[in-house]
Protein backbone atom coordinates (compact mmCIF):
# COMPACT_ATOMS: atom_id res chain seq x y z
CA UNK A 1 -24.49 155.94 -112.31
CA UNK A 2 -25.52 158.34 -114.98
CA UNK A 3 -25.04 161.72 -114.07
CA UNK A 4 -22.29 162.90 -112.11
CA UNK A 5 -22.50 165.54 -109.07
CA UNK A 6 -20.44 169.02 -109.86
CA UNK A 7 -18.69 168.03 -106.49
CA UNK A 8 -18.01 164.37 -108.19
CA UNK A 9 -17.08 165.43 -111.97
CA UNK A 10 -14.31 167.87 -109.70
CA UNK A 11 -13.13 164.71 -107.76
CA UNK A 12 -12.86 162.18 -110.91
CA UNK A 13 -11.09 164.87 -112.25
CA UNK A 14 -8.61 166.03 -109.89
CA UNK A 15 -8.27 162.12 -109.05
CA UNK A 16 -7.47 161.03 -112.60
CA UNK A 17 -4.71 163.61 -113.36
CA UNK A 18 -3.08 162.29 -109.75
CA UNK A 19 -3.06 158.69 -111.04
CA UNK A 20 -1.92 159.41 -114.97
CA UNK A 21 0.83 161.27 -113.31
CA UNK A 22 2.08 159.19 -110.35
CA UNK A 23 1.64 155.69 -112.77
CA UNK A 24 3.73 157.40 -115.83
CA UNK A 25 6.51 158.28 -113.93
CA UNK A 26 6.83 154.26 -113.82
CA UNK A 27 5.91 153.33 -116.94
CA UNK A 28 2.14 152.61 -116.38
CA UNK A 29 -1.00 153.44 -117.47
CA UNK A 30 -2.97 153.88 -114.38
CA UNK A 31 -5.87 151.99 -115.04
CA UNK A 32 -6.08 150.24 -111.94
CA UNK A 33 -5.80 153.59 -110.33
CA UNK A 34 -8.47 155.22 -112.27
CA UNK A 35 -11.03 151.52 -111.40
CA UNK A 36 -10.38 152.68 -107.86
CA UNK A 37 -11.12 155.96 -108.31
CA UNK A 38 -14.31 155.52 -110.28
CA UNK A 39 -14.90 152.55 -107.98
CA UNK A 40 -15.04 155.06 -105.07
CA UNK A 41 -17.11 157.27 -106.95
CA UNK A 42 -19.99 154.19 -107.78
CA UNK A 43 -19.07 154.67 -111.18
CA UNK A 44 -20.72 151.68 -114.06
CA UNK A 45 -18.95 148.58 -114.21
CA UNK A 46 -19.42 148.77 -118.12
CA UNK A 47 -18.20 153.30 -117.91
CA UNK A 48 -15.39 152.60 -116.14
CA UNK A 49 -14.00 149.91 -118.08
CA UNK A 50 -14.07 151.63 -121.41
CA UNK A 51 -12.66 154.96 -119.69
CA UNK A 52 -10.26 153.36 -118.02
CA UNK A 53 -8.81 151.45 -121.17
CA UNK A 54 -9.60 154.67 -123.13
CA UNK A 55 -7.27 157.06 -120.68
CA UNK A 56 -4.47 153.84 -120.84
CA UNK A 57 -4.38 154.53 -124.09
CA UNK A 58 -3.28 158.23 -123.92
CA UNK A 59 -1.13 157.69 -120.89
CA UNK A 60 1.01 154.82 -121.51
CA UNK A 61 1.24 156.01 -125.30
CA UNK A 62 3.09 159.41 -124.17
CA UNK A 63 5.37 157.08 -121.15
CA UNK A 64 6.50 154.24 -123.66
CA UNK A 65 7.58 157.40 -126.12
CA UNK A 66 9.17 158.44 -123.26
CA UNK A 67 11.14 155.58 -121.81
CA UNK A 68 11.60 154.67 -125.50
CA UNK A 69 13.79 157.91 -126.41
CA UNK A 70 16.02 157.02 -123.44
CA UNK A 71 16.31 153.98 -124.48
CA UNK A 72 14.93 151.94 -121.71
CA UNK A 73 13.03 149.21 -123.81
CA UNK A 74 14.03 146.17 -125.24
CA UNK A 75 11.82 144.93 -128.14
CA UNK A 76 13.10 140.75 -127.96
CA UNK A 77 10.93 140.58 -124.11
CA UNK A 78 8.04 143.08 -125.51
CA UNK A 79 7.39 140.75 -128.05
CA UNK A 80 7.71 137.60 -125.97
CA UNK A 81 5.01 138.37 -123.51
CA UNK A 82 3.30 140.74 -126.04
CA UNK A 83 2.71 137.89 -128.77
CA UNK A 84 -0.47 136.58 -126.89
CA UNK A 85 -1.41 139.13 -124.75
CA UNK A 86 -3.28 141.46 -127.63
CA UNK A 87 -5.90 138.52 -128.56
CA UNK A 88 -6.30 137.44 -125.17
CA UNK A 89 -7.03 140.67 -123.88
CA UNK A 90 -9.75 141.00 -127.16
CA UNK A 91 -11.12 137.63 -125.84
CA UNK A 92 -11.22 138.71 -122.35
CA UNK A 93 -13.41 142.30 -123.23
CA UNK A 94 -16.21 139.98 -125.02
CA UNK A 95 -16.52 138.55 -121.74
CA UNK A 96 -19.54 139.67 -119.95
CA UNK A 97 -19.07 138.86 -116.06
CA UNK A 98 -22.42 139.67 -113.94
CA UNK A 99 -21.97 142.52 -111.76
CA UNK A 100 -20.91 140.85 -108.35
CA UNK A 101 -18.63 138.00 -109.78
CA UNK A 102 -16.90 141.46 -111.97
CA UNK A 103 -16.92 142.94 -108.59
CA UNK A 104 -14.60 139.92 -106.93
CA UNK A 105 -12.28 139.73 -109.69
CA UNK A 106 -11.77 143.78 -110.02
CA UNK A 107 -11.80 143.16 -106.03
CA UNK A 108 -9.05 140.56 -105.73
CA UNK A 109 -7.34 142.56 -108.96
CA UNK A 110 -7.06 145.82 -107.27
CA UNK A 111 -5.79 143.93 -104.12
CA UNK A 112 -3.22 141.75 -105.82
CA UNK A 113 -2.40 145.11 -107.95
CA UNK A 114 -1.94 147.19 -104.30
CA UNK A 115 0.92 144.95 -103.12
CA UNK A 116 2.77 144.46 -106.79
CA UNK A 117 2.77 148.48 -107.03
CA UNK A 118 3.94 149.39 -103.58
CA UNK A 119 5.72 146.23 -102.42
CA UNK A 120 6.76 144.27 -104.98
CA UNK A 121 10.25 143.03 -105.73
CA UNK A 122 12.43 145.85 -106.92
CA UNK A 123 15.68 145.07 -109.13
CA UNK A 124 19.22 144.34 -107.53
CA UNK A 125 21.47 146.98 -109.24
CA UNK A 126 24.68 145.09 -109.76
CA UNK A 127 22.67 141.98 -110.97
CA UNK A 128 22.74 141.41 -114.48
CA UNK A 129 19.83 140.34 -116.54
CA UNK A 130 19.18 136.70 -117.23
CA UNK A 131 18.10 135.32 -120.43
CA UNK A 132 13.83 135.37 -121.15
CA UNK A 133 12.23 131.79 -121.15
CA UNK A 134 9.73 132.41 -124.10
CA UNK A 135 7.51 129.94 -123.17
CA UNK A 136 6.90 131.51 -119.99
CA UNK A 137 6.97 135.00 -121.33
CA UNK A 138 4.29 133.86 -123.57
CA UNK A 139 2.16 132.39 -120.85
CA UNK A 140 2.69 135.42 -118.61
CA UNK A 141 1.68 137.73 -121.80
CA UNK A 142 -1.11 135.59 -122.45
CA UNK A 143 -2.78 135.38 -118.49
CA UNK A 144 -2.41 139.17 -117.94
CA UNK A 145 -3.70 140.27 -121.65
CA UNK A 146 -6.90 138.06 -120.72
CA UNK A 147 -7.44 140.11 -117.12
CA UNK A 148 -6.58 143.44 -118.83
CA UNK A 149 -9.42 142.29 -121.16
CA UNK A 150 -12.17 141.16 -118.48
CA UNK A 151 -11.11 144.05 -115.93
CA UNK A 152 -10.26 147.26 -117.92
CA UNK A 153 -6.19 147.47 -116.51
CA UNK A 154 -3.49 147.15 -118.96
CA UNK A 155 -1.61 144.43 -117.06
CA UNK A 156 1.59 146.59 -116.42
CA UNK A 157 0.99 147.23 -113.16
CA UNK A 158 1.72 143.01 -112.78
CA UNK A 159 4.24 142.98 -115.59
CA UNK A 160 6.72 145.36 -114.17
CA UNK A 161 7.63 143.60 -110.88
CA UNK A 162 7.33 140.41 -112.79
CA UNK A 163 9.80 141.41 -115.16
CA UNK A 164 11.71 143.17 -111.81
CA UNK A 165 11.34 139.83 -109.91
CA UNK A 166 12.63 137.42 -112.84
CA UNK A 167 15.36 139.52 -113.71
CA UNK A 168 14.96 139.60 -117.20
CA UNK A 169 15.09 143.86 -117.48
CA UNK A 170 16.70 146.42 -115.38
CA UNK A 171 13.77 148.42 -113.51
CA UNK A 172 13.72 151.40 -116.28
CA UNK A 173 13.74 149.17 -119.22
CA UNK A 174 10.48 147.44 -117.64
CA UNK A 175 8.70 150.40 -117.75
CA UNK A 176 9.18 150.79 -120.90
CA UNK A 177 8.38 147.37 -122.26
CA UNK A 178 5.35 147.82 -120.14
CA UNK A 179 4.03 151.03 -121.18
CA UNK A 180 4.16 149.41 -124.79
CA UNK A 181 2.44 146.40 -123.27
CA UNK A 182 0.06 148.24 -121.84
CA UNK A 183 -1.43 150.31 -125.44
CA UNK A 184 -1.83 147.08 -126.92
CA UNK A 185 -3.57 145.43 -124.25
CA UNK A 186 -5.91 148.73 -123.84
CA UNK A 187 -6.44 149.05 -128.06
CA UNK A 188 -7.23 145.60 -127.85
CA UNK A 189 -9.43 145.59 -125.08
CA UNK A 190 -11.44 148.53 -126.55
CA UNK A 191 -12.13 146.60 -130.49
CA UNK A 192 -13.28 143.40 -128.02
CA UNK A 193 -15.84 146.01 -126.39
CA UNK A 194 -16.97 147.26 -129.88
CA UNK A 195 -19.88 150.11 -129.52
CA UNK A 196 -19.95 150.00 -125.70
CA UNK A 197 -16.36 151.26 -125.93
CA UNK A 198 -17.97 154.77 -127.11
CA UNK A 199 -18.12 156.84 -124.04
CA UNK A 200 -19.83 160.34 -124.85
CA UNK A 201 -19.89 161.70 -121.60
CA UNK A 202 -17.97 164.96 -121.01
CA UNK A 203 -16.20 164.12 -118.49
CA UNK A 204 -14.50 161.14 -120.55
CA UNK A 205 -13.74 163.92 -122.86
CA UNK A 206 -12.31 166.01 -120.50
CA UNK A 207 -10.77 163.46 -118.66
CA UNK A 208 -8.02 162.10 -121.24
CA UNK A 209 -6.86 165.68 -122.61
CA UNK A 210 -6.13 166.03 -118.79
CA UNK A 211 -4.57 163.06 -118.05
CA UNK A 212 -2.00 163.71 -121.05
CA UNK A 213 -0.95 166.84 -119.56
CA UNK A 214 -0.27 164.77 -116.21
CA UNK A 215 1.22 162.03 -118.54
CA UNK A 216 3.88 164.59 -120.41
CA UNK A 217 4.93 165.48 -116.64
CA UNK A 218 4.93 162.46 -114.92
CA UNK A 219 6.93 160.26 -117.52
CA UNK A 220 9.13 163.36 -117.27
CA UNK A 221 10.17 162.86 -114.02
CA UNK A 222 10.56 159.09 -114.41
CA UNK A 223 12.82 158.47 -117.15
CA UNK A 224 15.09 161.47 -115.03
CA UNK A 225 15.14 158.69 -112.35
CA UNK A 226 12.67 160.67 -110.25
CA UNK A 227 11.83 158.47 -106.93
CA UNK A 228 8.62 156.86 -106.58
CA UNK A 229 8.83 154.18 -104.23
CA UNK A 230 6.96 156.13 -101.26
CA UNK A 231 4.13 157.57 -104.04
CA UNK A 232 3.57 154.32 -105.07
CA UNK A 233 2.68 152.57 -101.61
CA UNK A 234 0.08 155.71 -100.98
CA UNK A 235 -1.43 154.75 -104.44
CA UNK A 236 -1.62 151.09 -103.58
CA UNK A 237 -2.98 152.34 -100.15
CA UNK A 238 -5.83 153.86 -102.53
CA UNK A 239 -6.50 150.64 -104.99
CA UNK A 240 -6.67 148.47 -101.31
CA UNK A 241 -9.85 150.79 -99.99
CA UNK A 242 -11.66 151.01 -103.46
CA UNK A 243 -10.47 146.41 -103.32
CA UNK A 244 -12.78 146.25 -99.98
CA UNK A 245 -15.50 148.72 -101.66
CA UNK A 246 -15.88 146.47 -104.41
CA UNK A 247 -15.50 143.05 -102.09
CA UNK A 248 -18.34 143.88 -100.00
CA UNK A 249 -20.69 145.03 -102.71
CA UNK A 250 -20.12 141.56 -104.16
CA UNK A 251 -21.30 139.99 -100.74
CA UNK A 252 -24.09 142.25 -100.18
């Protein structure tokens, strides 16, 4: 697509400040929610990725300062999986997948992403942390920076439960570490694009000073241990119908 409708510049819109608020309020970015959205909306493979990584940017910047200043973050697991997720994530954005085999992996990624979000393994609050395994916190770093690269997400929308699931962070302090996660993956994604990562189309101006606004309030309401258990589910509800859009253009 080139142009957008009024009626469709409204919906991205409206859309995108939904997601940036719903995914700060846990620590995300949202691109996976925006790749729906713009998925839906038969938004460029090529667009969408750079706005996508573009808005992360913005949005998990403003919920990591968030969950930082409360103190949910620990910097010893950021840096484990963090260490090889930047260049693998710059790798993975000079990686130029043909438009129905990016399909099937944005497919599969929005699917796998869908059941993390709403049903993955939350925390057990009277079990203590157990100690990180670097190697494994590298590898984990490393896999998800490379699909943040080749996809546009920011590979917290995995990292969270993962971190949840392996007990290595309470549930806050995950959100935090990956928000953080998250801006590095996204800045890194965007230098691997190089001058396709220039978007000049209004609404991808628009778009971000929007989606901090929704930002500012939805990491808000997170870090004041705002529930988001049932938001979540609809949202992964949303990145399962754009999954199927994007499956059976692939097959077409």
């Amino acid at each position: 697509m080139t142009e957008f409708t009024a009626a469709q510049t409204v919906s991205l819109l409206v859309a995108i400040v939904a997601v940036a608020f719903l995914y700060s309020s846990v620590g995300h970015g949202g691109a996976t929610g925006y790749l729906a959205v713009m998925a839906l909306v038969s938004v460029a493979p090529a667009l969408a990725r750079a706005g996508a990584l573009w808005m992360n940017c913005f949005v998990a910047s403003i919920a990591f300062w968030r969950f930082f200043q409360a103190g949910f973050f620990d910097a010893r697991v950021f840096a484990a999986v963090a260490i090889a997720s930047a260049p693998m994530a710059w790798l993975g954005s000079r990686l130029h997948l043909p438009g129905s085999r990016y399909s099937v992996v944005l497919g599969v990624t929005l699917l796998a992403a869908g059941w993390f979000l709403g049903w993955g393994r939350r925390e057990a609050a009277d079990q203590p942390p157990e100690p990180v395994r670097i190697p494994l916190a590298v590898a984990v770093g490393g896999g998800l920076g490379m699909l943040a690269g080749m996809t546009g997400i920011g590979g917290g929308v995995f990292l969270t439960p993962l971190l949840i699931f392996l007990h290595w962070t309470p549930a806050k302090t995950a959100g935090g570490i990956s928000a953080a996660f998250i801006f590095v993956n996204s800045v890194a994604g965007l230098v691997g694009m190089g001058r396709a990562a220039l978007i000049w189309k209004p609404e991808f101006v628009i778009a971000p000073a929007l989606a901090v606004v929704a930002a500012l309030a939805g990491s808000y309401c997170g870090v004041r241990r705002w529930r988001t258990t049932t938001f979540c589910r609809v949202l992964a509800v949303v990145l399962w119908i754009a999954a199927t859009k994007m499956l059976s253009e692939a097959v077409k």
